[in-house]
N, C-alpha and C. Protein backbone atom coordinates (compact mmCIF):
# COMPACT_ATOMS: atom_id res chain seq x y z
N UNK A 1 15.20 -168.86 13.78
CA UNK A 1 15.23 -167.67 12.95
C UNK A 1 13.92 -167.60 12.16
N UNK A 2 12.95 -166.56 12.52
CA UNK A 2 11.90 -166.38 11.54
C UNK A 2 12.45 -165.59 9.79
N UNK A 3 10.86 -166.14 9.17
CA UNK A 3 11.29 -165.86 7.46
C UNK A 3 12.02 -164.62 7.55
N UNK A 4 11.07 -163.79 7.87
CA UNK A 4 12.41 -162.61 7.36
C UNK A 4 13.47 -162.36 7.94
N UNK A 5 14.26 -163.13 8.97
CA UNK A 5 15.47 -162.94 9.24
C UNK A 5 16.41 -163.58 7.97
N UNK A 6 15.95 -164.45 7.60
CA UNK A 6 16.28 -165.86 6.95
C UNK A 6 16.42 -165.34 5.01
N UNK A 7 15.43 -164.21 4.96
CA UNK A 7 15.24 -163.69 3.79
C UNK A 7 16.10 -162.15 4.08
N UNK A 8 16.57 -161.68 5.09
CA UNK A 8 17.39 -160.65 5.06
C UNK A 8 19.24 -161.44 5.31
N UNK A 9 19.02 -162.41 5.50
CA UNK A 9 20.80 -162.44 5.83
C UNK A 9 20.73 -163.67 4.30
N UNK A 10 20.08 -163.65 3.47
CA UNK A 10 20.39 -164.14 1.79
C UNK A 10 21.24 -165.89 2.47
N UNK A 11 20.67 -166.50 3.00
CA UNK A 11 21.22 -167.95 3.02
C UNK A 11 22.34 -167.76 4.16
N UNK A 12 22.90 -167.02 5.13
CA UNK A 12 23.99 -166.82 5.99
C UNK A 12 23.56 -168.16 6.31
N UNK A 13 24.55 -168.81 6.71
CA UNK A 13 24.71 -169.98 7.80
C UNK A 13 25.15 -169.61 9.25
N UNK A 14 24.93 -170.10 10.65
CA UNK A 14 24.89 -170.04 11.97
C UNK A 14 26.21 -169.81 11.75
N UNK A 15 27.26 -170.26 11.16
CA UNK A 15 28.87 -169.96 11.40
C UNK A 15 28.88 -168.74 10.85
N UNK A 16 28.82 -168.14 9.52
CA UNK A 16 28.48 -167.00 9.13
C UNK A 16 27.67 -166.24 10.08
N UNK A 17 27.35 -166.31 10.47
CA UNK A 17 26.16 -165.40 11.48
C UNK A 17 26.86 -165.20 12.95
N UNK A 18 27.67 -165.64 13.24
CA UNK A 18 28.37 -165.76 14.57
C UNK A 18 29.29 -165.01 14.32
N UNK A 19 30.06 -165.19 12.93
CA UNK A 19 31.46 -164.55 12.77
C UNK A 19 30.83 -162.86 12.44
N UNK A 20 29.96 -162.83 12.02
CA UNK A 20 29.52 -161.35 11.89
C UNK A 20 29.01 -160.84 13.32
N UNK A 21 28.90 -161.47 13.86
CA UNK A 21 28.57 -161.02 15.37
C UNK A 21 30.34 -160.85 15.97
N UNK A 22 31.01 -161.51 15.91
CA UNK A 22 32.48 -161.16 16.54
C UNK A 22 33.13 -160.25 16.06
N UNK A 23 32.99 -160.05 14.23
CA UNK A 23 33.39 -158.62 13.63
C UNK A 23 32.68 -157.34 13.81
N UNK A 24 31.46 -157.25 14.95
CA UNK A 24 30.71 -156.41 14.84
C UNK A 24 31.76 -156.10 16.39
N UNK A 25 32.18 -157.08 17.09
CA UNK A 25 32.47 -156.89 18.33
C UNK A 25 33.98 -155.96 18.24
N UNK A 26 34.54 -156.33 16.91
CA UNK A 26 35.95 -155.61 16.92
C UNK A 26 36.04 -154.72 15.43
N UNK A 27 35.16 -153.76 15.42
CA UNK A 27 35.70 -153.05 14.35
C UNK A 27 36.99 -152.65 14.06
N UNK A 28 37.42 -152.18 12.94
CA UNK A 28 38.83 -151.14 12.88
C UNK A 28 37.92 -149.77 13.18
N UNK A 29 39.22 -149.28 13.54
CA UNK A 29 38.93 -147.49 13.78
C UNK A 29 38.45 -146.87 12.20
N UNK A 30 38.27 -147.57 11.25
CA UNK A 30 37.79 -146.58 10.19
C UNK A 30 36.20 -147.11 10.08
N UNK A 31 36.19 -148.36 10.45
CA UNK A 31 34.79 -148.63 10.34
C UNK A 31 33.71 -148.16 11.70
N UNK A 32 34.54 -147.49 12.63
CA UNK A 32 33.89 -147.12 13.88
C UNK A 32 33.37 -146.05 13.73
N UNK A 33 34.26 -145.09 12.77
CA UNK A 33 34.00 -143.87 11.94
C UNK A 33 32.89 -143.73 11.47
N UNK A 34 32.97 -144.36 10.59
CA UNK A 34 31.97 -144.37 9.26
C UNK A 34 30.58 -145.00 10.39
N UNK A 35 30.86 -145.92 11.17
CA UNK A 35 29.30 -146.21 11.75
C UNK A 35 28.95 -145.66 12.68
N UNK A 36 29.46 -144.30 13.07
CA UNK A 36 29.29 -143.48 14.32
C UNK A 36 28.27 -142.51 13.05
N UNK A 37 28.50 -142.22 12.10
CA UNK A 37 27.62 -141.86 10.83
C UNK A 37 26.48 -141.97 10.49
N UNK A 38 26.53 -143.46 9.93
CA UNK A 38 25.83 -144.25 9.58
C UNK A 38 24.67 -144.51 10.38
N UNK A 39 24.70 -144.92 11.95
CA UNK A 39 23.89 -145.81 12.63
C UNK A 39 22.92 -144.54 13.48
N UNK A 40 21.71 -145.21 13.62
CA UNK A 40 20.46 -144.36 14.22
C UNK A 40 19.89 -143.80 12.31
N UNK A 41 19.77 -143.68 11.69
CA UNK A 41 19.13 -143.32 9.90
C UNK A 41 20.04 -141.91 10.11
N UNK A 42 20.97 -141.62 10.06
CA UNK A 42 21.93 -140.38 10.63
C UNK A 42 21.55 -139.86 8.56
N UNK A 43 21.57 -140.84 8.05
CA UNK A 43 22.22 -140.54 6.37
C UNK A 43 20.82 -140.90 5.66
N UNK A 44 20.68 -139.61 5.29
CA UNK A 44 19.45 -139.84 4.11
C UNK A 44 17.72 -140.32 4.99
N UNK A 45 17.72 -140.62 6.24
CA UNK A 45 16.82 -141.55 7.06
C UNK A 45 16.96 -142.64 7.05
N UNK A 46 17.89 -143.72 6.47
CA UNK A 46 17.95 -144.84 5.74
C UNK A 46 18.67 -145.62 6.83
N UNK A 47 18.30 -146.96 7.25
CA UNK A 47 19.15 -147.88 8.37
C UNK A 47 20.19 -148.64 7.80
N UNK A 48 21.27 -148.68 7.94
CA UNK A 48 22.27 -149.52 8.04
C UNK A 48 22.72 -150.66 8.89
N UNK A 49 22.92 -151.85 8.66
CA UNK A 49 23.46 -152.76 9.40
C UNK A 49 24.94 -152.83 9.18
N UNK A 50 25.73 -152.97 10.09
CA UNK A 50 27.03 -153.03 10.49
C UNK A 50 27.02 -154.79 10.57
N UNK A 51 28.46 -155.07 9.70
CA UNK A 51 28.66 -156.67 9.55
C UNK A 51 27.56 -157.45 9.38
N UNK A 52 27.36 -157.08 8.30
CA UNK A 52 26.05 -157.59 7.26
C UNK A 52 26.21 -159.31 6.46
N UNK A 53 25.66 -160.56 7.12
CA UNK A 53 26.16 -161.55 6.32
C UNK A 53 25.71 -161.47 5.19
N UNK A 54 26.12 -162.27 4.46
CA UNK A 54 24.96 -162.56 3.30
C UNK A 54 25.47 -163.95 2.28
N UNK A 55 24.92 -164.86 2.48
CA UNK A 55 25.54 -166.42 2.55
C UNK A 55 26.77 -166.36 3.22
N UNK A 56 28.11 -166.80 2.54
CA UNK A 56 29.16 -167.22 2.98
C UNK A 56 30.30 -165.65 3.55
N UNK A 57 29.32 -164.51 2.58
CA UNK A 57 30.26 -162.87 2.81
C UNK A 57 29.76 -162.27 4.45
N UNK A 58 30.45 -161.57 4.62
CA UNK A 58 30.24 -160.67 5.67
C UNK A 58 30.54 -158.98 4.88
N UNK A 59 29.91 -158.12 4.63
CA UNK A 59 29.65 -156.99 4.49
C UNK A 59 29.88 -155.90 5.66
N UNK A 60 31.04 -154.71 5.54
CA UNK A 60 30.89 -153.86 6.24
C UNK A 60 29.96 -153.55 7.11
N UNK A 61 28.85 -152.59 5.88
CA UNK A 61 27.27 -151.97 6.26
C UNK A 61 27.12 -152.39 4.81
N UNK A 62 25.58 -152.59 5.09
CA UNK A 62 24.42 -152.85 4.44
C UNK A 62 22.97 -152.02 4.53
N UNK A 63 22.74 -151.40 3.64
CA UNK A 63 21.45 -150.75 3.04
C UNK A 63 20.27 -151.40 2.83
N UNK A 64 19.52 -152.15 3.07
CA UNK A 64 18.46 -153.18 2.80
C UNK A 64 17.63 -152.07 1.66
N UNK A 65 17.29 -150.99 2.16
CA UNK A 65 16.17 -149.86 1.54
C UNK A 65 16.92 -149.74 0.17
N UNK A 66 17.95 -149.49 0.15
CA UNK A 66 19.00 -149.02 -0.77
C UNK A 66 19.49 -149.97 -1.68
N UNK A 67 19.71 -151.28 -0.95
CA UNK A 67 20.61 -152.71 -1.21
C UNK A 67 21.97 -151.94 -1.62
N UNK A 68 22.43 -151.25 -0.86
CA UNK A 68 23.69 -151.13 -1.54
C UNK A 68 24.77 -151.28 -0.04
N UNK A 69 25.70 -151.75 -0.38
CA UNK A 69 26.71 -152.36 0.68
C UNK A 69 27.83 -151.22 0.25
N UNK A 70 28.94 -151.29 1.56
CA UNK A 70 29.48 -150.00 1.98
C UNK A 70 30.54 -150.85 2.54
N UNK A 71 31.94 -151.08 1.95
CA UNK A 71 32.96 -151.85 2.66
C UNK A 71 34.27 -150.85 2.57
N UNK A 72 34.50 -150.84 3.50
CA UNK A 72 35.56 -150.29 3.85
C UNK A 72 36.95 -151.30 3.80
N UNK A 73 38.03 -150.82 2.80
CA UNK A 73 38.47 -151.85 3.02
C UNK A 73 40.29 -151.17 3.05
N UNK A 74 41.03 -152.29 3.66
CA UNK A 74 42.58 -151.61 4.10
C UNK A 74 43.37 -152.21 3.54
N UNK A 75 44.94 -151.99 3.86
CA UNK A 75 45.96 -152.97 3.22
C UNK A 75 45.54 -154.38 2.53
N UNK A 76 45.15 -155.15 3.64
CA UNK A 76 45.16 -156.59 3.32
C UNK A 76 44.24 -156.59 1.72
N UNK A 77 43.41 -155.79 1.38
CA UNK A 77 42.56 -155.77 0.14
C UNK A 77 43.42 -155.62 -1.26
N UNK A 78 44.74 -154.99 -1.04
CA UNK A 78 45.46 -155.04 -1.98
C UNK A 78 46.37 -156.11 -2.32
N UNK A 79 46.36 -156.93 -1.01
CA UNK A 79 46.56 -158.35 -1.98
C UNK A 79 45.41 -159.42 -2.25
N UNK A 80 44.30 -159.10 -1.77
CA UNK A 80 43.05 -159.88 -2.37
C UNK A 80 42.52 -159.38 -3.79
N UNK A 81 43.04 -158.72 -4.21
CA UNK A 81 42.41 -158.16 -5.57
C UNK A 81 41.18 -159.35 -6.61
N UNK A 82 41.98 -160.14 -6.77
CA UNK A 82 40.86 -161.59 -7.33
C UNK A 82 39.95 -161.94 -6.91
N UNK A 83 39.90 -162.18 -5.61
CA UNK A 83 38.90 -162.36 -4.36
C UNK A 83 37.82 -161.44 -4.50
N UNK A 84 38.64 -160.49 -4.17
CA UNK A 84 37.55 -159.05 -4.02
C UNK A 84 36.54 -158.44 -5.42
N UNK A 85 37.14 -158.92 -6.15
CA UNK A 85 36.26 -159.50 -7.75
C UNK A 85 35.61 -160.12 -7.68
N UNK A 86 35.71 -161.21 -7.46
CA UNK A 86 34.84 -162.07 -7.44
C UNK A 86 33.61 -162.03 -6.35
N UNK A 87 34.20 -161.94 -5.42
CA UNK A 87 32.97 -161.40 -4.13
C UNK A 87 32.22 -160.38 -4.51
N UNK A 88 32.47 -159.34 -5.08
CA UNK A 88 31.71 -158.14 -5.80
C UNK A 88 30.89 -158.61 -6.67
N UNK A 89 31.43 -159.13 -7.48
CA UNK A 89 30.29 -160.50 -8.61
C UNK A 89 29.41 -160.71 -8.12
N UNK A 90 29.66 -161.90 -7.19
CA UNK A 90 28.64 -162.81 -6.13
C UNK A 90 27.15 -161.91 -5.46
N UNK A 91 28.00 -160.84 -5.14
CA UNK A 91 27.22 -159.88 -4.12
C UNK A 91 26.36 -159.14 -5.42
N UNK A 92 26.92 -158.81 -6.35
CA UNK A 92 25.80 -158.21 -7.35
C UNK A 92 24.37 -158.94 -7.64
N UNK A 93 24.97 -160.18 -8.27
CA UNK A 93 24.24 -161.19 -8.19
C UNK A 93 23.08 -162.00 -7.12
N UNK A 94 23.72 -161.24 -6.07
CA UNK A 94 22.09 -161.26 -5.00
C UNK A 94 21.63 -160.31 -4.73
């Protein structure tokens, strides 16, 4: 992995980096949506990455130009509520 791969995925590790490659392989139907949108600079000119690591997180889409992340999120998020705090933290923080 050259520097700027290494400086765009914020510390991902090879396991992190694999698992965002298998979530890229099985979206949900709302995130297929939103990146039928999103992908080619469709929004604003601006590129998006779909299953975005970033250390130990995996991110929906990701804005690099923007830095702003875009998660779509379903049932299961309403019982992560703590989690999903805290990961929001984390993610500010880089």
């Amino acid at each position: 992995m050259d520097e700027l791969e290494k400086n765009m995925y914020y510390g991902a590790t090879p396991v992190t980096l694999k698992k965002a490659k298998q979530l890229r392989n099985r979206m949900t139907l709302s995130e297929q949506i939103l990146w039928e949108k999103l992908k080619n600079k469709q929004i604003c000119g601006v590129r998006y990455r779909r299953q975005h690591p970033f250390e130990t997180f995996i991110v929906d889409f990701y804005c690099s130009k923007l830095q702003l992340v875009v998660e779509i999120d379903g049932k299961i998020h309403d019982e992560r509520v703590e989690y999903d705090l805290e990961r929001t933290h984390e993610l500010q923080n880089l």
